[in-house]
N, C-alpha and C. Protein backbone atom coordinates (compact mmCIF):
# COMPACT_ATOMS: atom_id res chain seq x y z
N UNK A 1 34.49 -70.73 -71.58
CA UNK A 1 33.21 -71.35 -71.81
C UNK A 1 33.15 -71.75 -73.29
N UNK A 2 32.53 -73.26 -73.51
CA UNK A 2 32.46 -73.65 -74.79
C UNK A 2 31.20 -73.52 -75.46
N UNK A 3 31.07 -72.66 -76.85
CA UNK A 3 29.91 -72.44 -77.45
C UNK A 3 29.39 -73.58 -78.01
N UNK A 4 28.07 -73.75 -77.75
CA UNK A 4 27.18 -75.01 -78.36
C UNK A 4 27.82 -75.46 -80.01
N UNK A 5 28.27 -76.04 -79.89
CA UNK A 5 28.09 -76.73 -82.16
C UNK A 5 26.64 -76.66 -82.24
N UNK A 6 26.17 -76.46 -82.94
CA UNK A 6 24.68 -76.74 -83.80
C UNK A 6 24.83 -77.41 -85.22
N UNK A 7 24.03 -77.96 -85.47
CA UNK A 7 24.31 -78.24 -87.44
C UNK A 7 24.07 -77.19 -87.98
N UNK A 8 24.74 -77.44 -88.95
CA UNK A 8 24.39 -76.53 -89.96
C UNK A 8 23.13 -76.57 -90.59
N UNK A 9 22.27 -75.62 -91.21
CA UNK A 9 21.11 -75.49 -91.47
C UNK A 9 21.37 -76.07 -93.04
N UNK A 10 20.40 -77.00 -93.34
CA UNK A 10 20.19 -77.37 -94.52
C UNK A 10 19.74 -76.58 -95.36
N UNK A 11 20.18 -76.36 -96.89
CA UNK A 11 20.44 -75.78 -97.74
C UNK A 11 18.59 -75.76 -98.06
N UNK A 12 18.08 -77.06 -98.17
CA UNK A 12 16.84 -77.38 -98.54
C UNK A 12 15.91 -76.48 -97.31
N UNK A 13 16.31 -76.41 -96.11
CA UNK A 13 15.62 -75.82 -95.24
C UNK A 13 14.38 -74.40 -96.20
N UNK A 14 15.00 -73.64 -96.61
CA UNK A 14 14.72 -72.49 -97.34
C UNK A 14 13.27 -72.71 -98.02
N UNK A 15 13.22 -74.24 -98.95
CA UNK A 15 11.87 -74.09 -99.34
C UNK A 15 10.59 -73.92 -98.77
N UNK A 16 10.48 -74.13 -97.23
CA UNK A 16 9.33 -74.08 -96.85
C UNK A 16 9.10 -72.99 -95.98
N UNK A 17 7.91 -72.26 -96.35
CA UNK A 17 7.91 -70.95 -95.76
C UNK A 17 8.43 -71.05 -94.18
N UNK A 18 7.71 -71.86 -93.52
CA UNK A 18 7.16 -72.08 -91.92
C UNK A 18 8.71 -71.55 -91.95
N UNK A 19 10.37 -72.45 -92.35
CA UNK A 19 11.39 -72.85 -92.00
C UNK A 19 12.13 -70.71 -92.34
N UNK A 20 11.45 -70.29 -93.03
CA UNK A 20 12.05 -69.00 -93.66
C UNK A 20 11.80 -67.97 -92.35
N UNK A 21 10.57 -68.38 -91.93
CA UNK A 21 9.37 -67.38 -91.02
C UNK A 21 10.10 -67.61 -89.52
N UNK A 22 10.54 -68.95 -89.28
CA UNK A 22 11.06 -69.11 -87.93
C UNK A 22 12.68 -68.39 -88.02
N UNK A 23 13.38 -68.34 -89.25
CA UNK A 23 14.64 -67.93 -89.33
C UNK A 23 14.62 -66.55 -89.38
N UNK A 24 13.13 -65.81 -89.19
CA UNK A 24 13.76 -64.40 -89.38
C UNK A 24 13.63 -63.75 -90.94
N UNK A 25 12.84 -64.43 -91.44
CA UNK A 25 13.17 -63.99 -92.95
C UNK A 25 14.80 -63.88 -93.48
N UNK A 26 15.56 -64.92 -92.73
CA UNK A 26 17.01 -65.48 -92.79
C UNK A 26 18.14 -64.49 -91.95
N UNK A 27 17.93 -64.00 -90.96
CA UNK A 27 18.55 -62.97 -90.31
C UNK A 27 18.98 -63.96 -88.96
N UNK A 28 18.45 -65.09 -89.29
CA UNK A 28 19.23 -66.14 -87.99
C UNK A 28 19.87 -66.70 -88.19
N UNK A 29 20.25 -66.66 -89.63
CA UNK A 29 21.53 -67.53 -90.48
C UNK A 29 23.11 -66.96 -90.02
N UNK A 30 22.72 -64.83 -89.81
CA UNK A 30 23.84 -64.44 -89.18
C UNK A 30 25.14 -65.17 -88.79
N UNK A 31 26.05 -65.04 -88.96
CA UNK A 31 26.90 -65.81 -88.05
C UNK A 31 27.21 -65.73 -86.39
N UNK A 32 27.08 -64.50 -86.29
CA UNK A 32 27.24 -63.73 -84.91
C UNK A 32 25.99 -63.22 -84.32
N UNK A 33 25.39 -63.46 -82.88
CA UNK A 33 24.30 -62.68 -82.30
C UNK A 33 23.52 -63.00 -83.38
N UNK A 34 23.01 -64.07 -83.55
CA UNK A 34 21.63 -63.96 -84.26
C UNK A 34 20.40 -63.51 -83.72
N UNK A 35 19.96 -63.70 -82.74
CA UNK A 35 18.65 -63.12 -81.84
C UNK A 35 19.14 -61.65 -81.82
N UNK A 36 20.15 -60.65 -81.66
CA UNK A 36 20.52 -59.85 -81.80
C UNK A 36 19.34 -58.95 -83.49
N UNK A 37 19.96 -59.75 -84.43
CA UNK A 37 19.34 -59.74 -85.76
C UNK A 37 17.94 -60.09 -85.93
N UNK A 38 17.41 -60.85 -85.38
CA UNK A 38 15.77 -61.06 -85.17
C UNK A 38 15.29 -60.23 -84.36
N UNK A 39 15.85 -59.61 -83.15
CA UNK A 39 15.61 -58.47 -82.92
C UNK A 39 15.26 -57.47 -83.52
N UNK A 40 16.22 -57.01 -84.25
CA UNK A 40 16.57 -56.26 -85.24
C UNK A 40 15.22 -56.48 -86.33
N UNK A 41 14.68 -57.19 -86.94
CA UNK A 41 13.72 -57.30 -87.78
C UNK A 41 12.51 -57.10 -86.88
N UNK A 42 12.44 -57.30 -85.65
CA UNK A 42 11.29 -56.62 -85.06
C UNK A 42 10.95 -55.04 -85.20
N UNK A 43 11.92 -54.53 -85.14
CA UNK A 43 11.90 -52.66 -85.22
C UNK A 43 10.73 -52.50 -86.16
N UNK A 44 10.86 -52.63 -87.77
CA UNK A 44 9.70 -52.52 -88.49
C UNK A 44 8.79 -52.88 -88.42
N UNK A 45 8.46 -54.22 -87.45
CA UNK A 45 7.09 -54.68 -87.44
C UNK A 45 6.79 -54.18 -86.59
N UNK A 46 7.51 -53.70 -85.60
CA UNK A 46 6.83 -52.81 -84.37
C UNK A 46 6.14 -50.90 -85.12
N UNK A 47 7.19 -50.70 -86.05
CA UNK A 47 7.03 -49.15 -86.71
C UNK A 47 5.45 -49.38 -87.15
N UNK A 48 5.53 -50.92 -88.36
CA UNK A 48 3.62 -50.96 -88.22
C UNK A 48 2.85 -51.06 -87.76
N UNK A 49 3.05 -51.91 -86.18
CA UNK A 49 1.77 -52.01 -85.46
C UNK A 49 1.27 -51.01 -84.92
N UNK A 50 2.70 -49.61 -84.45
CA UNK A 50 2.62 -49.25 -83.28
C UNK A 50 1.16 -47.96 -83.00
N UNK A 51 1.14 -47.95 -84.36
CA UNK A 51 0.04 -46.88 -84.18
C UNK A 51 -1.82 -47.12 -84.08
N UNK A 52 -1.23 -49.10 -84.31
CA UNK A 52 -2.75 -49.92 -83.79
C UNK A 52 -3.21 -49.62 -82.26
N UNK A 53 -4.72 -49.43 -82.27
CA UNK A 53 -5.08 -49.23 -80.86
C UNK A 53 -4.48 -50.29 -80.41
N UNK A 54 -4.89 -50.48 -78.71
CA UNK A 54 -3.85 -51.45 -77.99
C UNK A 54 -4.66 -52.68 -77.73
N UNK A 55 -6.20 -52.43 -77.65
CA UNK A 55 -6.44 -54.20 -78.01
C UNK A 55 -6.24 -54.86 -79.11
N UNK A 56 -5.83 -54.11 -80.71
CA UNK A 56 -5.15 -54.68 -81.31
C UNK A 56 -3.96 -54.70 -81.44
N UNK A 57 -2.98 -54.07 -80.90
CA UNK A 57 -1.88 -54.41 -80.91
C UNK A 57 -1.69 -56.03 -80.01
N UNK A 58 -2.75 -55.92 -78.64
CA UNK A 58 -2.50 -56.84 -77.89
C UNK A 58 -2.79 -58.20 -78.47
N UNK A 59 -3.66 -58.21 -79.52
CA UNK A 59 -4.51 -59.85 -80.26
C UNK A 59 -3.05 -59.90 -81.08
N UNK A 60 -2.73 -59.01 -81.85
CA UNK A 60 -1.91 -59.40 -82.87
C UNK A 60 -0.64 -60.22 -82.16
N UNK A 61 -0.31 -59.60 -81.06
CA UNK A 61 0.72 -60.08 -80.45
C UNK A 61 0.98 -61.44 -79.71
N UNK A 62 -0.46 -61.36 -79.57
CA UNK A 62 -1.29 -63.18 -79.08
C UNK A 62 -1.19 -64.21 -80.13
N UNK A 63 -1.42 -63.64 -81.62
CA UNK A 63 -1.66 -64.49 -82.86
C UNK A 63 -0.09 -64.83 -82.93
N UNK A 64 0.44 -63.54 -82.98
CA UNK A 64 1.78 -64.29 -83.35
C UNK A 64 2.57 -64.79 -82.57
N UNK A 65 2.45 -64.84 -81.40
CA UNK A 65 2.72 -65.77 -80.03
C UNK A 65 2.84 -66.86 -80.51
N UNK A 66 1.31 -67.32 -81.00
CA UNK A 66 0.64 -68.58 -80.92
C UNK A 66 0.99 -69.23 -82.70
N UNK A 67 1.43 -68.37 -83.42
CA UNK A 67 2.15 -68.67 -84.83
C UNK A 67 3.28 -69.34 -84.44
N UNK A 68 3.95 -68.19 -83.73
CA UNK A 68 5.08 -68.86 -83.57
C UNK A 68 5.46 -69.73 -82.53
N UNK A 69 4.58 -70.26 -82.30
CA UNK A 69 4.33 -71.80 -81.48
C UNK A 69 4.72 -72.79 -82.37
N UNK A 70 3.98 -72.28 -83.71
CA UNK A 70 4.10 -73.76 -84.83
C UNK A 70 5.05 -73.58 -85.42
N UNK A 71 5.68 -72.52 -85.54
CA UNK A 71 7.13 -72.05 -86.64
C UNK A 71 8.08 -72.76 -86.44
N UNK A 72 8.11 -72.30 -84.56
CA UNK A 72 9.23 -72.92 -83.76
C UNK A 72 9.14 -74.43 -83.53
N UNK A 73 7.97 -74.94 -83.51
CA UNK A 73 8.44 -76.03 -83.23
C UNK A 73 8.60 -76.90 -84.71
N UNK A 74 7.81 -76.72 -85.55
CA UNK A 74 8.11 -77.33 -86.59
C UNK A 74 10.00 -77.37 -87.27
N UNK A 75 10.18 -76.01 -87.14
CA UNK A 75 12.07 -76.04 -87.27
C UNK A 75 12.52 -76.40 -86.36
N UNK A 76 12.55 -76.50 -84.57
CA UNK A 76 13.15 -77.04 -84.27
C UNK A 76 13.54 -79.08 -84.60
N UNK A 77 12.33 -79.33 -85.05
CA UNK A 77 11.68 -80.76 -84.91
C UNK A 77 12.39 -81.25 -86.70
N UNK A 78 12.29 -80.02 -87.42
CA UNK A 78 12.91 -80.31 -88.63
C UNK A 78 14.35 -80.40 -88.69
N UNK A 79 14.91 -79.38 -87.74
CA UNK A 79 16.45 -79.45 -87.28
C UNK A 79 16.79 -80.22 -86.72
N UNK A 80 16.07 -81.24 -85.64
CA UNK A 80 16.38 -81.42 -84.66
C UNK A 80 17.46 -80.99 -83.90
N UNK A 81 16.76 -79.92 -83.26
CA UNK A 81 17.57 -79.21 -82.33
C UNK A 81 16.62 -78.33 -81.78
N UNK A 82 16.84 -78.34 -80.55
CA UNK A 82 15.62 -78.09 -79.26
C UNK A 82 15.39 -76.34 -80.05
N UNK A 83 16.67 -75.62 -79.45
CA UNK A 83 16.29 -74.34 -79.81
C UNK A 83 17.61 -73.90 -80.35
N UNK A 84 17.35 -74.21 -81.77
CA UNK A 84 18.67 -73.64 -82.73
C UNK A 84 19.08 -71.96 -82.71
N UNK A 85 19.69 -71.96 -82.58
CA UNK A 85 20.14 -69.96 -82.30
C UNK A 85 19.77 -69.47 -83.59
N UNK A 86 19.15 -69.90 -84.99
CA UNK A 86 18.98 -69.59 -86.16
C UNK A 86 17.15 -69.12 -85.69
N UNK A 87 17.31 -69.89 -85.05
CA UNK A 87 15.37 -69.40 -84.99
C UNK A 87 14.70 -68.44 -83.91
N UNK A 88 14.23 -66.97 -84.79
CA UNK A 88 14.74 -65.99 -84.34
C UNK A 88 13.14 -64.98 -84.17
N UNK A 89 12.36 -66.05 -84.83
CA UNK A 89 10.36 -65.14 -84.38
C UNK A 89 10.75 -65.27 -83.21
N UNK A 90 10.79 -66.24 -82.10
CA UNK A 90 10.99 -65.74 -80.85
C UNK A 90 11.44 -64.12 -80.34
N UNK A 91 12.27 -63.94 -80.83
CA UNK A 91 12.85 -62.34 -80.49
C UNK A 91 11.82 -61.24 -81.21
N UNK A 92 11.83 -61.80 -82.58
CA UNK A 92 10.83 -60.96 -83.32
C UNK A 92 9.47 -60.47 -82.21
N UNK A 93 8.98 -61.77 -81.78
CA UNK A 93 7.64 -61.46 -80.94
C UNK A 93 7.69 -61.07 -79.52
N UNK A 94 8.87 -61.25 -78.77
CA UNK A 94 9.68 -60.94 -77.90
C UNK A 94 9.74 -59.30 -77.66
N UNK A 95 10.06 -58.53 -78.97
CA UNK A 95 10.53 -57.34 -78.86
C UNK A 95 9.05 -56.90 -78.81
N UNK A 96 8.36 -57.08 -79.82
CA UNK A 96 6.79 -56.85 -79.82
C UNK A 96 6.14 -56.31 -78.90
N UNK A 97 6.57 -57.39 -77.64
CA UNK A 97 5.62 -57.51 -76.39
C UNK A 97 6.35 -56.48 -75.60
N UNK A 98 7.76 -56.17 -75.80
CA UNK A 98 8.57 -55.48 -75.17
C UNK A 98 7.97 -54.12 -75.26
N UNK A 99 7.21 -53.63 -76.29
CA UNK A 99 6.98 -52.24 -77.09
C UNK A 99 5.59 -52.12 -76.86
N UNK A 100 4.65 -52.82 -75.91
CA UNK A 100 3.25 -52.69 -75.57
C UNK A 100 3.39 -50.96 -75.25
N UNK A 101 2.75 -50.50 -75.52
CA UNK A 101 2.01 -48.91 -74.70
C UNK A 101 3.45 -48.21 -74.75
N UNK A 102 4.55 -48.23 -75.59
CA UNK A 102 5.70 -47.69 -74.70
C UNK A 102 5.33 -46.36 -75.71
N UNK A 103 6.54 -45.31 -75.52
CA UNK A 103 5.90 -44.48 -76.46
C UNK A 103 6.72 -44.41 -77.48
N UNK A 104 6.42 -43.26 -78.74
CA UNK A 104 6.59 -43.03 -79.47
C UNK A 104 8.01 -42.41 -79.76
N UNK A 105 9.25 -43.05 -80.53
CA UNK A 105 10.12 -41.95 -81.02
C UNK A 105 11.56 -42.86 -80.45
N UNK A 106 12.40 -42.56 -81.43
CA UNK A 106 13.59 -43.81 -81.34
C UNK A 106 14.54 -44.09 -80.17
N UNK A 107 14.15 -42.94 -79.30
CA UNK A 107 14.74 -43.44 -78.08
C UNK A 107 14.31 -44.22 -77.19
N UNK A 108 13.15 -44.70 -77.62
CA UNK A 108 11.96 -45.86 -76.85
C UNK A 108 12.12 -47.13 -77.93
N UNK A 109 11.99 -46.39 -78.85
CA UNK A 109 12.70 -48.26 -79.84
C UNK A 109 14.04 -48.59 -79.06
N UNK A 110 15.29 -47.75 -79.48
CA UNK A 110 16.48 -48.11 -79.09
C UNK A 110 16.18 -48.96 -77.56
N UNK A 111 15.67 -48.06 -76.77
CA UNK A 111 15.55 -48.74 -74.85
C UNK A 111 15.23 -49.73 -74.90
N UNK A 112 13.74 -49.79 -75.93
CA UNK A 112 13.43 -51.49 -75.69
C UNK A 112 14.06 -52.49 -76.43
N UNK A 113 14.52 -51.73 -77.26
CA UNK A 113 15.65 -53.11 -77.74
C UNK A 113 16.93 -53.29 -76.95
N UNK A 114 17.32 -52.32 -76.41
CA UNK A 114 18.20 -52.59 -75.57
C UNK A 114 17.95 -53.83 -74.14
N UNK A 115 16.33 -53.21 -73.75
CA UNK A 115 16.18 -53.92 -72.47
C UNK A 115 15.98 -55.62 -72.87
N UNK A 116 15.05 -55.46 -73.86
CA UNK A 116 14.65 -57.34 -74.53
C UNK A 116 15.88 -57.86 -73.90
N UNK A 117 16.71 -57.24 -75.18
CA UNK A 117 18.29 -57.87 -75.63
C UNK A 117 18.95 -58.35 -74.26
N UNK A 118 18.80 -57.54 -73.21
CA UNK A 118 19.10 -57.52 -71.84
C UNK A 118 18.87 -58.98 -71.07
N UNK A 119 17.49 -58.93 -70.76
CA UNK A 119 16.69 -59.45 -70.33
C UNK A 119 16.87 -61.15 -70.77
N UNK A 120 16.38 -61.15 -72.67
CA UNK A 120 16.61 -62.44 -73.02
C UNK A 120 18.20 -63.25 -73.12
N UNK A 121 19.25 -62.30 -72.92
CA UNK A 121 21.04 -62.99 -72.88
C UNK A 121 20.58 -63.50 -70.85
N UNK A 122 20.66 -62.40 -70.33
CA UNK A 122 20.59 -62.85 -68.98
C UNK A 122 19.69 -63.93 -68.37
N UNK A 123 18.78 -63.86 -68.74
CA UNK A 123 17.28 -64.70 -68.23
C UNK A 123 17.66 -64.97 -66.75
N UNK A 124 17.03 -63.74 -66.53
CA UNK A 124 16.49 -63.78 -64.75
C UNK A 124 15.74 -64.74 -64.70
N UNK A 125 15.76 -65.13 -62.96
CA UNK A 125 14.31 -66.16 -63.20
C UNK A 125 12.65 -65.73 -62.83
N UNK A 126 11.93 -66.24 -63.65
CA UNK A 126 11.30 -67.40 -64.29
C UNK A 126 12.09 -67.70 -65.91
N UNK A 127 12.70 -66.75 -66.30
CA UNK A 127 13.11 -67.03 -67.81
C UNK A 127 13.97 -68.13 -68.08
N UNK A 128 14.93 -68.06 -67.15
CA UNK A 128 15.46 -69.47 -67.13
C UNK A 128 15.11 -70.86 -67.15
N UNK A 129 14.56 -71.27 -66.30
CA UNK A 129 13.62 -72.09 -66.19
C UNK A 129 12.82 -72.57 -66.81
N UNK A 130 12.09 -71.43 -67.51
CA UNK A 130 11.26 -71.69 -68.74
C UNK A 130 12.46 -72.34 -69.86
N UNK A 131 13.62 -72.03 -70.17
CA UNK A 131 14.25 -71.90 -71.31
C UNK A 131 14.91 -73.30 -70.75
N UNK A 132 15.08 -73.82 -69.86
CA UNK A 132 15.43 -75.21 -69.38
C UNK A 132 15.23 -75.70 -69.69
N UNK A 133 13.71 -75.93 -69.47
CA UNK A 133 12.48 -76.74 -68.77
C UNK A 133 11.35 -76.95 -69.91
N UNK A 134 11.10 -76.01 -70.67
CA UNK A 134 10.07 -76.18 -70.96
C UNK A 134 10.01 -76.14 -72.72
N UNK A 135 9.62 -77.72 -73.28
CA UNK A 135 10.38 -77.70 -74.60
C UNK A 135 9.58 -77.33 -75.40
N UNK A 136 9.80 -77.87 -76.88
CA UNK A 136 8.81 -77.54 -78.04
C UNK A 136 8.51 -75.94 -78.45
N UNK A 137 8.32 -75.98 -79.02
CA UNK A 137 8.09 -74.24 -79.70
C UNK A 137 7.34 -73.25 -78.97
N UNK A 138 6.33 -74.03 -77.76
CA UNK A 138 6.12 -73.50 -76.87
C UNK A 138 7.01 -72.78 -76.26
N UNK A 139 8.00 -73.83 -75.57
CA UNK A 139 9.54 -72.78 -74.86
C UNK A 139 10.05 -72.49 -75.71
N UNK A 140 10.29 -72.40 -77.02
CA UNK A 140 11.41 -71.80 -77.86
C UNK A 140 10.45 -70.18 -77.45
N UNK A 141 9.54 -70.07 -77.91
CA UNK A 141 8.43 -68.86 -77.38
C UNK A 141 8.50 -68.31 -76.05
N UNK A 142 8.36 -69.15 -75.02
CA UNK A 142 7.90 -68.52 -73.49
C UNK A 142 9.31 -67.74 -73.17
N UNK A 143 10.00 -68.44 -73.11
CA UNK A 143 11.15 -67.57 -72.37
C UNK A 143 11.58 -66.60 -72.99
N UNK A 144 11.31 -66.39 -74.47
CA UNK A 144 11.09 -64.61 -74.74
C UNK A 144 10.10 -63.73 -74.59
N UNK A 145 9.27 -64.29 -74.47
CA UNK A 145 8.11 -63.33 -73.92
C UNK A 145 8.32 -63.05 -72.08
N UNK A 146 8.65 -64.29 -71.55
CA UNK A 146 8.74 -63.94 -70.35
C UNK A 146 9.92 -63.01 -70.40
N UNK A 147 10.88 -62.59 -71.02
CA UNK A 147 11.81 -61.75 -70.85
C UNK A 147 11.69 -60.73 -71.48
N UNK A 148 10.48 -60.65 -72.27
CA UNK A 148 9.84 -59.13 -72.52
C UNK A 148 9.07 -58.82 -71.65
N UNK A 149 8.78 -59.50 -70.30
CA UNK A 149 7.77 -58.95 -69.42
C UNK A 149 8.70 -58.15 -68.52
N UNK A 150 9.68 -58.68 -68.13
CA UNK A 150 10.94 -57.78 -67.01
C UNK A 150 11.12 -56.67 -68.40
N UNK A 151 11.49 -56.50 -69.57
CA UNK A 151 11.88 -55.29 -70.53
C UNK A 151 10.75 -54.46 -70.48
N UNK A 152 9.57 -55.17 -70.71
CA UNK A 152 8.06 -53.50 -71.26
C UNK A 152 8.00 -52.79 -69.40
N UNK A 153 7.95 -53.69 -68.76
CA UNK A 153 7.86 -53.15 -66.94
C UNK A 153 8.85 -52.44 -66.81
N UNK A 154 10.13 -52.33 -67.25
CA UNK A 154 11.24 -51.26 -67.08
C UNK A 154 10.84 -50.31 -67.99
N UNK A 155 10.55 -50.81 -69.24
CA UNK A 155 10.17 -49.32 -70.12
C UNK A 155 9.16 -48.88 -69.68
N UNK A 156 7.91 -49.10 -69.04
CA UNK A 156 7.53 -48.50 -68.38
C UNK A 156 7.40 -47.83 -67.89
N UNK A 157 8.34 -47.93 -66.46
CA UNK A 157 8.98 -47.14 -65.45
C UNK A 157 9.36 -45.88 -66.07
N UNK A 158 10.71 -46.44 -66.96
CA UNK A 158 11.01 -45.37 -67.46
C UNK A 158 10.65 -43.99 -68.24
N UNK A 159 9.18 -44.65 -68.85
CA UNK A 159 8.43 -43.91 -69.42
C UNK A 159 7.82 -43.30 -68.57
N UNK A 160 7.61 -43.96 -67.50
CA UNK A 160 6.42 -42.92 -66.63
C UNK A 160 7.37 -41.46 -65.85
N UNK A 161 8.50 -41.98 -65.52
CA UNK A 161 9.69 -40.61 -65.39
C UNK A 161 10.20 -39.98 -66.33
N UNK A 162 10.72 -40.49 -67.63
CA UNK A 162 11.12 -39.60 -68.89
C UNK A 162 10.15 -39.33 -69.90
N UNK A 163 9.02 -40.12 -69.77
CA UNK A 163 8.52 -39.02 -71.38
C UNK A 163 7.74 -37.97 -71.21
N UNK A 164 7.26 -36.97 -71.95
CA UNK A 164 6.85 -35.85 -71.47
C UNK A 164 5.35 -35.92 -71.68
């Protein structure tokens, strides 16, 4: 199987926040598994929210949904390139949604990063589809959230049999 070419990200890219914010705070520049790495920068923003009650965890997670509506599409549209593997709030907000209600303590971080990670390489369907189908920063967005909905429903589960 042949991996996509993408361009290379312009050097100038960097000055504008929006272009910094969609890269991950530059963790999509990675060479390897970049969503892997935007992942990865979710952990801490999850360590701060997590102790927000859950209708605010749930708005915040809406705002930045809907942020990164404009992040994504503005870099993709600046790249031109539908959904550059450099642009990586998707995962960031992805993991987020993954970590609704789960509980507390690093073997529930690790799971849900494991399951996202899962979920968003595979894209069962509707995730597919979405990630087809459906363009603009909108889909650079949906099909990670929709693939944090199959990840928080397994952590779930799992939570409702393993935690004490």
């Amino acid at each position: 199987m042949t991996q996509k070419k993408y361009p290379p990200v312009p050097a100038g890219l960097w000055r504008r926040p929006v272009h910094l914010l969609a890269f991950g705070l530059g963790t999509g520049t990675v060479p390897f598994a970049p969503g892997t790495f935007g992942t990865l920068l979710g952990i801490p923003v999850y360590l701060v929210m997590q102790a927000l009650p859950l209708p605010v965890y749930l708005a915040l997670c809406a705002a930045l949904f809907a942020v990164g509506v404009v992040l994504c599409h503005i870099t993709a549209r600046d790249l031109n390139v539908h959904d550059h593997p450099g642009i990586v709030f998707d995962e960031i907000v992805g993991y987020l949604v993954t970590m609704i209600g789960a509980p507390h303590g690093l073997p529930w971080i690790v799971t849900g990063f494991l399951l996202f990670r899962l979920f968003d390489i595979w894209k069962p369907w509707p995730v597919r589809v979405a990630d087809r189908s459906v363009g603009g920063g909108f889909g650079i967005m949906l099909d990670d959230v929709l693939a944090a909905i199959y990840a928080v429903l397994v952590l779930q589960v799992a939570a409702h049999y393993f935690s004490a």
